[in-house]
PDB file of N, CA and C in Angstrom:
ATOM      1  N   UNK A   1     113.430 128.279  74.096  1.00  0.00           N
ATOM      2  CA  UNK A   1     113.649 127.286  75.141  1.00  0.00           C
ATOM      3  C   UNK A   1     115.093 127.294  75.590  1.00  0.00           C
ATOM      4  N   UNK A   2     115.269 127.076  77.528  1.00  0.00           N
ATOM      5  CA  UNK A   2     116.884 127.098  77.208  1.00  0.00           C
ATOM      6  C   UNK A   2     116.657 125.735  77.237  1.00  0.00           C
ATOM      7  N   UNK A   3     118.330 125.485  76.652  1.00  0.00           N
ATOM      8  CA  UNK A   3     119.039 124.100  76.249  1.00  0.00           C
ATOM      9  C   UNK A   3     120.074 123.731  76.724  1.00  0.00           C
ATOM     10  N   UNK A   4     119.931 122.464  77.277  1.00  0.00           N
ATOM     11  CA  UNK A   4     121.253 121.652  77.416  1.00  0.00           C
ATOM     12  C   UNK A   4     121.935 120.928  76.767  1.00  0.00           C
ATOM     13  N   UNK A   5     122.716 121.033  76.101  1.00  0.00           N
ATOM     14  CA  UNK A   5     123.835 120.242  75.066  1.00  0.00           C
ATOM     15  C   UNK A   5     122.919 120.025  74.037  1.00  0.00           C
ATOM     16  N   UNK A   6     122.174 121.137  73.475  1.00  0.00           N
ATOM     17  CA  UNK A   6     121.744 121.613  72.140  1.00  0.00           C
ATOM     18  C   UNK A   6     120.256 120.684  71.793  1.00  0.00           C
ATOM     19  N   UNK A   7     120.146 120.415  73.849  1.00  0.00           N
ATOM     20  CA  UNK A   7     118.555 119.896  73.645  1.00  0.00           C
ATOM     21  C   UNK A   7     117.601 120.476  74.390  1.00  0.00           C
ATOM     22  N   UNK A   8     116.536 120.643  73.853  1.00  0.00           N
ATOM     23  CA  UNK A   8     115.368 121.593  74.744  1.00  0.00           C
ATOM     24  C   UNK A   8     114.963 121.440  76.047  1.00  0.00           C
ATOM     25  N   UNK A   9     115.066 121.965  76.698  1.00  0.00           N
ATOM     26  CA  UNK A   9     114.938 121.626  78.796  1.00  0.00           C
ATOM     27  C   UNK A   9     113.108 120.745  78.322  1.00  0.00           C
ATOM     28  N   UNK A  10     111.983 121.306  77.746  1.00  0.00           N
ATOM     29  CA  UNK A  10     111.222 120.768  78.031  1.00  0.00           C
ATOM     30  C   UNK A  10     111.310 119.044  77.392  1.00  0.00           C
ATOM     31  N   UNK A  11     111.786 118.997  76.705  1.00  0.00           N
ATOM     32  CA  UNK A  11     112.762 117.374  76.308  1.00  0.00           C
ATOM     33  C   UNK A  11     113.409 116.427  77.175  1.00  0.00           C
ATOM     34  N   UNK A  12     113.987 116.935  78.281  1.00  0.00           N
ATOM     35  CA  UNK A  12     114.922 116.857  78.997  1.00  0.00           C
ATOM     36  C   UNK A  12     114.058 116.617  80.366  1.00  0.00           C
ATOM     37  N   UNK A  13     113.089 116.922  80.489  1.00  0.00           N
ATOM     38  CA  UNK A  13     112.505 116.516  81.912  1.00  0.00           C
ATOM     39  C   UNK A  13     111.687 115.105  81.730  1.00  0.00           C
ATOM     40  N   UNK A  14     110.701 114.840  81.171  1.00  0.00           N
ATOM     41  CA  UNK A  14     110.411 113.564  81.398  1.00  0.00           C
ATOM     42  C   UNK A  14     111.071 112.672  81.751  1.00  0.00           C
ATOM     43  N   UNK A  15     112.384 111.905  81.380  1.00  0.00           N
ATOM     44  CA  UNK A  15     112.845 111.328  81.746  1.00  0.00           C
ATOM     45  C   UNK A  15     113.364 111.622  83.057  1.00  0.00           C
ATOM     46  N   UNK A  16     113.121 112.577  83.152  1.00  0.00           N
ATOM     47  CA  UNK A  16     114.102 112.563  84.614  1.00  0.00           C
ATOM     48  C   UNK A  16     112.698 112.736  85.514  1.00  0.00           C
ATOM     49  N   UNK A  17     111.768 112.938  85.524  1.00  0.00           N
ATOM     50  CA  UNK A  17     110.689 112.558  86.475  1.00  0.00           C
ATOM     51  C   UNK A  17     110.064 111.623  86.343  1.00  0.00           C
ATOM     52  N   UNK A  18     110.389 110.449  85.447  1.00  0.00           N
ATOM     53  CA  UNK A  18     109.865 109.230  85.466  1.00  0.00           C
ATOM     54  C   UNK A  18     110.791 108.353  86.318  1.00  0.00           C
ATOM     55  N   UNK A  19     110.374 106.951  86.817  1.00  0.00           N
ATOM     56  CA  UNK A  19     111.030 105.918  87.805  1.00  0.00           C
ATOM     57  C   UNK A  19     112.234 105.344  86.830  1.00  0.00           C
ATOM     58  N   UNK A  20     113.198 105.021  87.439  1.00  0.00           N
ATOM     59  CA  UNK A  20     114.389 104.750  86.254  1.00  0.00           C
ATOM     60  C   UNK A  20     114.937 105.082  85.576  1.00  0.00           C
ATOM     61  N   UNK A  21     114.493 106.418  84.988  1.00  0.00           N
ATOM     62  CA  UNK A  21     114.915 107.337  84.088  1.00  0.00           C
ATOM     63  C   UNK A  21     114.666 107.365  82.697  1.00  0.00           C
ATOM     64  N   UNK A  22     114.072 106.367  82.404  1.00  0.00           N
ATOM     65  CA  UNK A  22     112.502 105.559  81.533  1.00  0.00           C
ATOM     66  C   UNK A  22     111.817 106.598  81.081  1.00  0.00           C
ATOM     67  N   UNK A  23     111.105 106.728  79.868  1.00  0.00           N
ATOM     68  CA  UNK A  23     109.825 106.925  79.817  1.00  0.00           C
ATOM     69  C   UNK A  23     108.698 106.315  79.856  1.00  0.00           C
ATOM     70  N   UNK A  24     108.427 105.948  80.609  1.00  0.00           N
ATOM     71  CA  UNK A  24     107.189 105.214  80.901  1.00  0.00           C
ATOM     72  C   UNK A  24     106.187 105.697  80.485  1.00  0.00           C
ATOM     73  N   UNK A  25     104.903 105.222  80.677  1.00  0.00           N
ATOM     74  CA  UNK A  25     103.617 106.073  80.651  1.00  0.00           C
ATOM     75  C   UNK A  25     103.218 106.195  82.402  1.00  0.00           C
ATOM     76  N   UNK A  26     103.490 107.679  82.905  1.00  0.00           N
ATOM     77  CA  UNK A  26     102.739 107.420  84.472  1.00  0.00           C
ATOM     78  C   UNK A  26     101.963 107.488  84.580  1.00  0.00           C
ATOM     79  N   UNK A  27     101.530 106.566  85.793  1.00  0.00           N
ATOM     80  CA  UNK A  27     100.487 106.189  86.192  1.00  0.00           C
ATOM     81  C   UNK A  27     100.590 106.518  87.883  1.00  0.00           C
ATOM     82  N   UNK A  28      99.572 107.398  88.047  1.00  0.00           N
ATOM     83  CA  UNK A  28      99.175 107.982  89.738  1.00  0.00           C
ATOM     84  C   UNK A  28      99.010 106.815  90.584  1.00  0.00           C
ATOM     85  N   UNK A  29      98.489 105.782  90.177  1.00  0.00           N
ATOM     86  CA  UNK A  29      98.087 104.854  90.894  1.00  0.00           C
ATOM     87  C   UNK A  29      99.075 103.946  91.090  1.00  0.00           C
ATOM     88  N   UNK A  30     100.401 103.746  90.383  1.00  0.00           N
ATOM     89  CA  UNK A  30     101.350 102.839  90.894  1.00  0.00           C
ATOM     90  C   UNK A  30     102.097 103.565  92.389  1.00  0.00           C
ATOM     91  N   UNK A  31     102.213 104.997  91.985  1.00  0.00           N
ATOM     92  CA  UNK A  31     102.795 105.486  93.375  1.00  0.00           C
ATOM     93  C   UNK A  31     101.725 105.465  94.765  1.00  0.00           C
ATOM     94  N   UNK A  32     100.537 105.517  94.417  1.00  0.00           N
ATOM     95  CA  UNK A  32      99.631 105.209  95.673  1.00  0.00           C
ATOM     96  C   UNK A  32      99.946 103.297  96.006  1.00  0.00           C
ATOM     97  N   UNK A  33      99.990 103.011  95.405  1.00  0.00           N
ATOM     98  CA  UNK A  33     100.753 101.129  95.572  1.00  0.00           C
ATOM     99  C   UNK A  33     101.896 101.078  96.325  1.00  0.00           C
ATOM    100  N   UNK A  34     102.665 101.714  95.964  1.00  0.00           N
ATOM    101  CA  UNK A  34     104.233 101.852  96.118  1.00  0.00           C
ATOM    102  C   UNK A  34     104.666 102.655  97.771  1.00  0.00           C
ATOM    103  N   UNK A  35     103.807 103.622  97.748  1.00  0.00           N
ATOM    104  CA  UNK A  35     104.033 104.520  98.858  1.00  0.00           C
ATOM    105  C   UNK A  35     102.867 104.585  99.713  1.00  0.00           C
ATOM    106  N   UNK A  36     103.830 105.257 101.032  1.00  0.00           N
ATOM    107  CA  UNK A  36     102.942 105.468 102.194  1.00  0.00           C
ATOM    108  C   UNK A  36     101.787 106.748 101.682  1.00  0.00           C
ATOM    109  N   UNK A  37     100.089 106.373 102.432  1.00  0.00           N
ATOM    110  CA  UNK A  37      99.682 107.928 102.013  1.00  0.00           C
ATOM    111  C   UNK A  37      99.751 108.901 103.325  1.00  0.00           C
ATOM    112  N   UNK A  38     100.910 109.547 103.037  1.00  0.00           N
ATOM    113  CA  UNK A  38     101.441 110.569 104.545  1.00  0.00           C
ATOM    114  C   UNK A  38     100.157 111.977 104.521  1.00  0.00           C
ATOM    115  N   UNK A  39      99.953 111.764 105.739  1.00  0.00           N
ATOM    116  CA  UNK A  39      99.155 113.534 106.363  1.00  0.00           C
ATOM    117  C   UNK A  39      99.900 114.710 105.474  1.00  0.00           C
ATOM    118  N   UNK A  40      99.403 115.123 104.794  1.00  0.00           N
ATOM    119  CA  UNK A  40      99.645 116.613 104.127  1.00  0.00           C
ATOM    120  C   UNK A  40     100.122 117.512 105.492  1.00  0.00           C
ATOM    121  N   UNK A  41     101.139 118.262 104.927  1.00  0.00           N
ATOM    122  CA  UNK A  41     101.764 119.540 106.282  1.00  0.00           C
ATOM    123  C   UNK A  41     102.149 118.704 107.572  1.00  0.00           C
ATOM    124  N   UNK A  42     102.413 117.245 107.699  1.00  0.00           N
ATOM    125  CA  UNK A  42     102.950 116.391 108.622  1.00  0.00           C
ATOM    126  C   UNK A  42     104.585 115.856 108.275  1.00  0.00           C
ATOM    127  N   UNK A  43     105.865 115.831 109.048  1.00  0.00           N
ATOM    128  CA  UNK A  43     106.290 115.325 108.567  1.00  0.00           C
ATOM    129  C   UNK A  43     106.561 113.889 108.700  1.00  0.00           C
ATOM    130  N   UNK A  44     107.143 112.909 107.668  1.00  0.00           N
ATOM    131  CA  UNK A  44     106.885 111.954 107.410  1.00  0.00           C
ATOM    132  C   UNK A  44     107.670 111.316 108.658  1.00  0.00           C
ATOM    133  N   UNK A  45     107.864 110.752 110.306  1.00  0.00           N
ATOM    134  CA  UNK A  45     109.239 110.138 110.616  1.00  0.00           C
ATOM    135  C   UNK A  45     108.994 108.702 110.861  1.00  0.00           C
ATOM    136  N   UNK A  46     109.807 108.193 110.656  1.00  0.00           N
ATOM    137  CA  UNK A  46     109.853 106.940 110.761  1.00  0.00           C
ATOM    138  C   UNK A  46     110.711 106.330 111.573  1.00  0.00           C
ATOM    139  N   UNK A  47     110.550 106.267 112.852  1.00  0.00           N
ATOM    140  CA  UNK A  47     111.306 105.084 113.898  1.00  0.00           C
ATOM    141  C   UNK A  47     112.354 103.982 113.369  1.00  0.00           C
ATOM    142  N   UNK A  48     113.836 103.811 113.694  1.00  0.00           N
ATOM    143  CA  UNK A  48     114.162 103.021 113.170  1.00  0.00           C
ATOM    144  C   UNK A  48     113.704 101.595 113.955  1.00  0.00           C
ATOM    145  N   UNK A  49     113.552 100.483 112.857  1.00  0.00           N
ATOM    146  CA  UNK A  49     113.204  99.318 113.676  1.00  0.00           C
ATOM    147  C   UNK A  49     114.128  98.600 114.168  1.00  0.00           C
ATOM    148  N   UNK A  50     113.812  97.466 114.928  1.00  0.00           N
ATOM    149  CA  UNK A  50     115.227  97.181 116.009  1.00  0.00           C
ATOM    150  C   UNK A  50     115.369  95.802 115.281  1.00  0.00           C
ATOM    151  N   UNK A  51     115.069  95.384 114.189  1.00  0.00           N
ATOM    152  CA  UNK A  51     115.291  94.134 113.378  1.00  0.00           C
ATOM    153  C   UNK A  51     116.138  94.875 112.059  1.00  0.00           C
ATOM    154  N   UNK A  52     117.153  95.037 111.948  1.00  0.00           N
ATOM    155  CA  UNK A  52     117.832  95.557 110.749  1.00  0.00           C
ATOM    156  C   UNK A  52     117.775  95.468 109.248  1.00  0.00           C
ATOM    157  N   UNK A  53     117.275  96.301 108.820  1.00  0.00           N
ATOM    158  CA  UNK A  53     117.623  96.503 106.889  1.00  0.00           C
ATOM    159  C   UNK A  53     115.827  96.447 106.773  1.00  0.00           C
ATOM    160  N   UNK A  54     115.123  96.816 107.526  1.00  0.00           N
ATOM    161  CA  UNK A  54     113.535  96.962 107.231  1.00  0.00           C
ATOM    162  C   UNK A  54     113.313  98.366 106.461  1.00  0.00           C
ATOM    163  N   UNK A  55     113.310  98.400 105.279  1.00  0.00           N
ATOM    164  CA  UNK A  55     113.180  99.436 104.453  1.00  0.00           C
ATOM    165  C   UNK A  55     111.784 100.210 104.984  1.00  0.00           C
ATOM    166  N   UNK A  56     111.985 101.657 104.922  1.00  0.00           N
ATOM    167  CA  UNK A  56     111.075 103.041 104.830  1.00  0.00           C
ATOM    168  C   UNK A  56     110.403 102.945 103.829  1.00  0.00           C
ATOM    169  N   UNK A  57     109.140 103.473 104.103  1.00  0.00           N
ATOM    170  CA  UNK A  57     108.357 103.736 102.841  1.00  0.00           C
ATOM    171  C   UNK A  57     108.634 105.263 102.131  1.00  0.00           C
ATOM    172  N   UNK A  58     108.507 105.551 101.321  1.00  0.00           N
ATOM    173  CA  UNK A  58     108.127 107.120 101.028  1.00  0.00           C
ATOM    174  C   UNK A  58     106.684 107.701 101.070  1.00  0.00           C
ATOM    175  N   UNK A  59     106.553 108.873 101.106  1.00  0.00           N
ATOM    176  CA  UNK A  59     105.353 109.614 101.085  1.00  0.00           C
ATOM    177  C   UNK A  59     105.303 109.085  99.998  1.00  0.00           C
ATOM    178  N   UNK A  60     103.709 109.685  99.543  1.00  0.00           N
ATOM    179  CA  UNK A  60     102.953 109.335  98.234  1.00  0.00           C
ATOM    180  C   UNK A  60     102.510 110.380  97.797  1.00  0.00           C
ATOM    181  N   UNK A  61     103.509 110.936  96.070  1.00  0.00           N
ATOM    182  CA  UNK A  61     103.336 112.112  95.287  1.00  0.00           C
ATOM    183  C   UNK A  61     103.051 111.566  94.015  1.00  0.00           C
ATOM    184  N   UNK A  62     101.963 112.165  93.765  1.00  0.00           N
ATOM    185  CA  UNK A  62     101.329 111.609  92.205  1.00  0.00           C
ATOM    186  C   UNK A  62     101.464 112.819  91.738  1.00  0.00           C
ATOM    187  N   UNK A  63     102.232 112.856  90.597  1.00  0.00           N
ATOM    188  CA  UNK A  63     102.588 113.819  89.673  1.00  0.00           C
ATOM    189  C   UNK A  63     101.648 114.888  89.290  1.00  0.00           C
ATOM    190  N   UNK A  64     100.591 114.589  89.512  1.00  0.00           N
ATOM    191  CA  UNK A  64      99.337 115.097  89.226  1.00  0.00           C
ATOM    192  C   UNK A  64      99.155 115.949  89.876  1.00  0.00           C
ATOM    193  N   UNK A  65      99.936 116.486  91.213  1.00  0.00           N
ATOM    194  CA  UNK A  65      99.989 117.003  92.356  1.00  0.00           C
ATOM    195  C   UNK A  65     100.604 118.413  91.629  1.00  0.00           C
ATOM    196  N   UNK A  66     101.140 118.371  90.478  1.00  0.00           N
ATOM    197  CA  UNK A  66     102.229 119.677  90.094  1.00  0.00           C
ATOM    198  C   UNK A  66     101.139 120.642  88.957  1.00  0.00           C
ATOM    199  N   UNK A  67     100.101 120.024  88.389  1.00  0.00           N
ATOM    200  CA  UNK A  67      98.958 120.725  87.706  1.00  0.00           C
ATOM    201  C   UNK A  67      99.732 120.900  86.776  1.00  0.00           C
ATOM    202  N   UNK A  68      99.964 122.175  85.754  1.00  0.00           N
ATOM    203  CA  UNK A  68     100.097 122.625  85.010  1.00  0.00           C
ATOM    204  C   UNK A  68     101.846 122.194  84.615  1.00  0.00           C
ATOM    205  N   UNK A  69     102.369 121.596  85.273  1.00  0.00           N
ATOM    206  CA  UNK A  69     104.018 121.716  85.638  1.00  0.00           C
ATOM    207  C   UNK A  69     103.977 119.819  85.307  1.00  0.00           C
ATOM    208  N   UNK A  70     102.923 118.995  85.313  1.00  0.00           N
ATOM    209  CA  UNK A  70     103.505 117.691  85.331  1.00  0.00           C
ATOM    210  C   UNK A  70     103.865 117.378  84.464  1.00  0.00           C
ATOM    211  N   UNK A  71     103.909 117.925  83.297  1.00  0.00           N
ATOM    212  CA  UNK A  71     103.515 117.476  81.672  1.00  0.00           C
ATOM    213  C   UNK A  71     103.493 115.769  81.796  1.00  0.00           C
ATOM    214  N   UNK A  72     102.078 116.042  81.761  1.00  0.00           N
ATOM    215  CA  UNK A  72     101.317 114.765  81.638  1.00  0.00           C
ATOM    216  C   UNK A  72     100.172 114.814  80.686  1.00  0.00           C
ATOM    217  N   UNK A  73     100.243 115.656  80.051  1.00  0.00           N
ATOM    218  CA  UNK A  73      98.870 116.267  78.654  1.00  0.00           C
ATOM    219  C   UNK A  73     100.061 116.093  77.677  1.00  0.00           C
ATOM    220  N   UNK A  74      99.641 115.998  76.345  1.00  0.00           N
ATOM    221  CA  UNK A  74     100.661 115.630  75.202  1.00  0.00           C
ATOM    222  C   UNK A  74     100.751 117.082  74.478  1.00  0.00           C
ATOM    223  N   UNK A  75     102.188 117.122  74.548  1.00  0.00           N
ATOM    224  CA  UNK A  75     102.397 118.632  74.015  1.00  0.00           C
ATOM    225  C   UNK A  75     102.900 119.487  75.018  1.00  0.00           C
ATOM    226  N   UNK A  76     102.874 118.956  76.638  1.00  0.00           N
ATOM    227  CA  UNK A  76     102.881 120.286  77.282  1.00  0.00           C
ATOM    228  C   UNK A  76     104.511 120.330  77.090  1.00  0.00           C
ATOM    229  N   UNK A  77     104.597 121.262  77.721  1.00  0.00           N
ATOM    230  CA  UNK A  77     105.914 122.227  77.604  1.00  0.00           C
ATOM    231  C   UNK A  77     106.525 122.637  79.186  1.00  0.00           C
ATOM    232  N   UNK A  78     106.284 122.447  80.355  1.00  0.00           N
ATOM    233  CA  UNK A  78     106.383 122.954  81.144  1.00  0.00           C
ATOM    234  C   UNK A  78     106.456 124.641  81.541  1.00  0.00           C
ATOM    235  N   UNK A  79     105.564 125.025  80.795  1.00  0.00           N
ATOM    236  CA  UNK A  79     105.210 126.277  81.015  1.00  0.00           C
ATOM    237  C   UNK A  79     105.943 127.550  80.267  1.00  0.00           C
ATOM    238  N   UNK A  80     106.938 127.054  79.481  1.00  0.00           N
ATOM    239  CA  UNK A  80     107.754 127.502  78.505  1.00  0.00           C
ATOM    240  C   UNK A  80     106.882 128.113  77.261  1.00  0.00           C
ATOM    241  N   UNK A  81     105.763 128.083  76.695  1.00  0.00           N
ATOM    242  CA  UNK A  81     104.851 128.520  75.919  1.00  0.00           C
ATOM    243  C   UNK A  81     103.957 129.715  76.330  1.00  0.00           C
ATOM    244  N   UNK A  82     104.102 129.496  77.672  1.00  0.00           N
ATOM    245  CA  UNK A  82     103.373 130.901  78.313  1.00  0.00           C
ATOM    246  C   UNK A  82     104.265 131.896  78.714  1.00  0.00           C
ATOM    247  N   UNK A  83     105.693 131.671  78.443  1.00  0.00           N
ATOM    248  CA  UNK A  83     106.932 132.469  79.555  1.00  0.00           C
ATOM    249  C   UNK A  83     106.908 131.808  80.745  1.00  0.00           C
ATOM    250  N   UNK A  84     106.622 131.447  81.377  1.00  0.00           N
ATOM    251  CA  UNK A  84     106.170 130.788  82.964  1.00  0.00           C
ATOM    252  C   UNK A  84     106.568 129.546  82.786  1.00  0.00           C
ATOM    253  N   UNK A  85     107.924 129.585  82.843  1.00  0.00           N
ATOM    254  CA  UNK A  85     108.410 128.228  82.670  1.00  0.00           C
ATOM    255  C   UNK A  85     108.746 127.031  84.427  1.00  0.00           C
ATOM    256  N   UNK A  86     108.543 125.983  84.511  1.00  0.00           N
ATOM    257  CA  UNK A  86     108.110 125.564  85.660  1.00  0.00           C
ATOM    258  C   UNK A  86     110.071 125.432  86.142  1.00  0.00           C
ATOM    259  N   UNK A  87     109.558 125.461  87.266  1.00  0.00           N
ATOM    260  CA  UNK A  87     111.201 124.430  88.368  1.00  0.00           C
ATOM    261  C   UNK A  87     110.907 123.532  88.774  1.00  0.00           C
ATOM    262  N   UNK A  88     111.671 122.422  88.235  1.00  0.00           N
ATOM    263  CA  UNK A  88     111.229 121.362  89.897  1.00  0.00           C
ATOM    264  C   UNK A  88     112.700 121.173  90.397  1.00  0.00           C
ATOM    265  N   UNK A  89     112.566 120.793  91.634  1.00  0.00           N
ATOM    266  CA  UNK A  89     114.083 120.488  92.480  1.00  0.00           C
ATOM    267  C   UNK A  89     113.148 119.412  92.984  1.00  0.00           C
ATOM    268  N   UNK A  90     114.729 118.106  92.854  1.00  0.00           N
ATOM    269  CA  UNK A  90     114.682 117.071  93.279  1.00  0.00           C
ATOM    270  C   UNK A  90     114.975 116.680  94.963  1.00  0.00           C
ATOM    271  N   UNK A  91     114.318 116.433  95.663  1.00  0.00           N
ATOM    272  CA  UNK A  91     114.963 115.964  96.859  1.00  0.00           C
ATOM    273  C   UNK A  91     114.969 114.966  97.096  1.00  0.00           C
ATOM    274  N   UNK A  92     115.923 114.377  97.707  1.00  0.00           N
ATOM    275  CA  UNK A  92     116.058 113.066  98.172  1.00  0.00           C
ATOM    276  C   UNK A  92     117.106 112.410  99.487  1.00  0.00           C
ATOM    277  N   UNK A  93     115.781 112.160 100.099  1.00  0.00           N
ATOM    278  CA  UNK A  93     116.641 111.585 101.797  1.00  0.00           C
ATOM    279  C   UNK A  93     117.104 112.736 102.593  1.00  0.00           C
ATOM    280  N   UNK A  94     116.378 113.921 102.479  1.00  0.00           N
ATOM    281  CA  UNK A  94     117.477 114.832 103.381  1.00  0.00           C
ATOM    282  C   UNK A  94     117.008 114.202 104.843  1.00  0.00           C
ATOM    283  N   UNK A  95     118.410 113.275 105.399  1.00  0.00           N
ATOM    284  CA  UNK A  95     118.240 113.592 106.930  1.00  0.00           C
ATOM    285  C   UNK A  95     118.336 114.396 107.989  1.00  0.00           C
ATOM    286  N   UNK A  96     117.117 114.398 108.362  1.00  0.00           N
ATOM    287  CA  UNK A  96     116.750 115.199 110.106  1.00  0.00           C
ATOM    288  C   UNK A  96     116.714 116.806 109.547  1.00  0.00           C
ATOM    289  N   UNK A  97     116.068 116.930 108.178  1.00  0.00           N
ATOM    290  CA  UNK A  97     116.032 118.049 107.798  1.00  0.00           C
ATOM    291  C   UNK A  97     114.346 118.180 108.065  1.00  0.00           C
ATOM    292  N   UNK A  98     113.660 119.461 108.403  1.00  0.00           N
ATOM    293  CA  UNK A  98     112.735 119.723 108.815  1.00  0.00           C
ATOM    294  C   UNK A  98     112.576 120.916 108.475  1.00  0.00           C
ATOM    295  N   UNK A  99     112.241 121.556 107.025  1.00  0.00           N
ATOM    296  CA  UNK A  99     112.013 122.652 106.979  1.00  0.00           C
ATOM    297  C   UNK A  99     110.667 123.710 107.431  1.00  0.00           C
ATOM    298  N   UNK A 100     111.181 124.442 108.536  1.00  0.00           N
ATOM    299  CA  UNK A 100     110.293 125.332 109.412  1.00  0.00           C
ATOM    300  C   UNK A 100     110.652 125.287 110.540  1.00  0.00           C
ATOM    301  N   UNK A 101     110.949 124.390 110.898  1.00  0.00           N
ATOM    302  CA  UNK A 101     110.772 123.819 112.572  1.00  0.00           C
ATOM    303  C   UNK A 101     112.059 124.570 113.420  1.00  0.00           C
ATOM    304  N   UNK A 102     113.097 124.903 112.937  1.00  0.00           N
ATOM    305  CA  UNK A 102     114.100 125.820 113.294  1.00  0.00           C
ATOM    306  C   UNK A 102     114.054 127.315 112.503  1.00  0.00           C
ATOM    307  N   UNK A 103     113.779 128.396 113.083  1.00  0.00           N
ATOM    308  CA  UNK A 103     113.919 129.859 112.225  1.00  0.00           C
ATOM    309  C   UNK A 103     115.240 130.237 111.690  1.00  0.00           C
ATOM    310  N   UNK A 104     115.811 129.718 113.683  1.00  0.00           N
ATOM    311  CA  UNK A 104     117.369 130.546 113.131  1.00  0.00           C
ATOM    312  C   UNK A 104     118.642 130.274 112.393  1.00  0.00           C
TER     313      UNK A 104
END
């Protein structure tokens, strides 16, 4: 496994894909509560409103969405047991970013 400061990466992700940085137990169904359910291959835009500080929703991603990569089964590893170890990259808020929609 690689390691960060002499701790195992598959150690090291739960917390950081849980809300808060918590381990919680997730649950798919709080983010369908929580979030908008956006058109798949649509992107999400949202008009600003003309009454100020009216918070955006986010799309709605249930972890469950990553299969083999959510470690959400007890034991998994993120793919580190098969060689096929998973990536995730975090995004967050990129504005007026639209990946596809410009080539050049």
């Amino acid at each position: 496994y690689w390691e960060v400061l002499g701790v195992p990466y598959p150690l090291l992700v739960p917390p950081f894909l849980s809300p808060g940085g918590g381990s919680p137990a997730y649950n798919d169904s709080i983010q369908a509560a929580r979030n908008a359910p956006c058109a798949p291959g649509r992107y999400n835009e949202q008009p600003d409103e003309p009454v100020p500080n009216v918070p955006k929703r986010a799309c709605r991603f249930g972890r469950s969405l990553l299969g083999p990569c959510a470690g959400l089964g007890p034991g998994d590893d993120y793919g580190y047991g098969t060689g096929r170890p998973c990536v995730l990259l975090k995004v967050n808020r990129v504005i007026n970013f639209f990946p596809g929609r410009n080539k050049s």
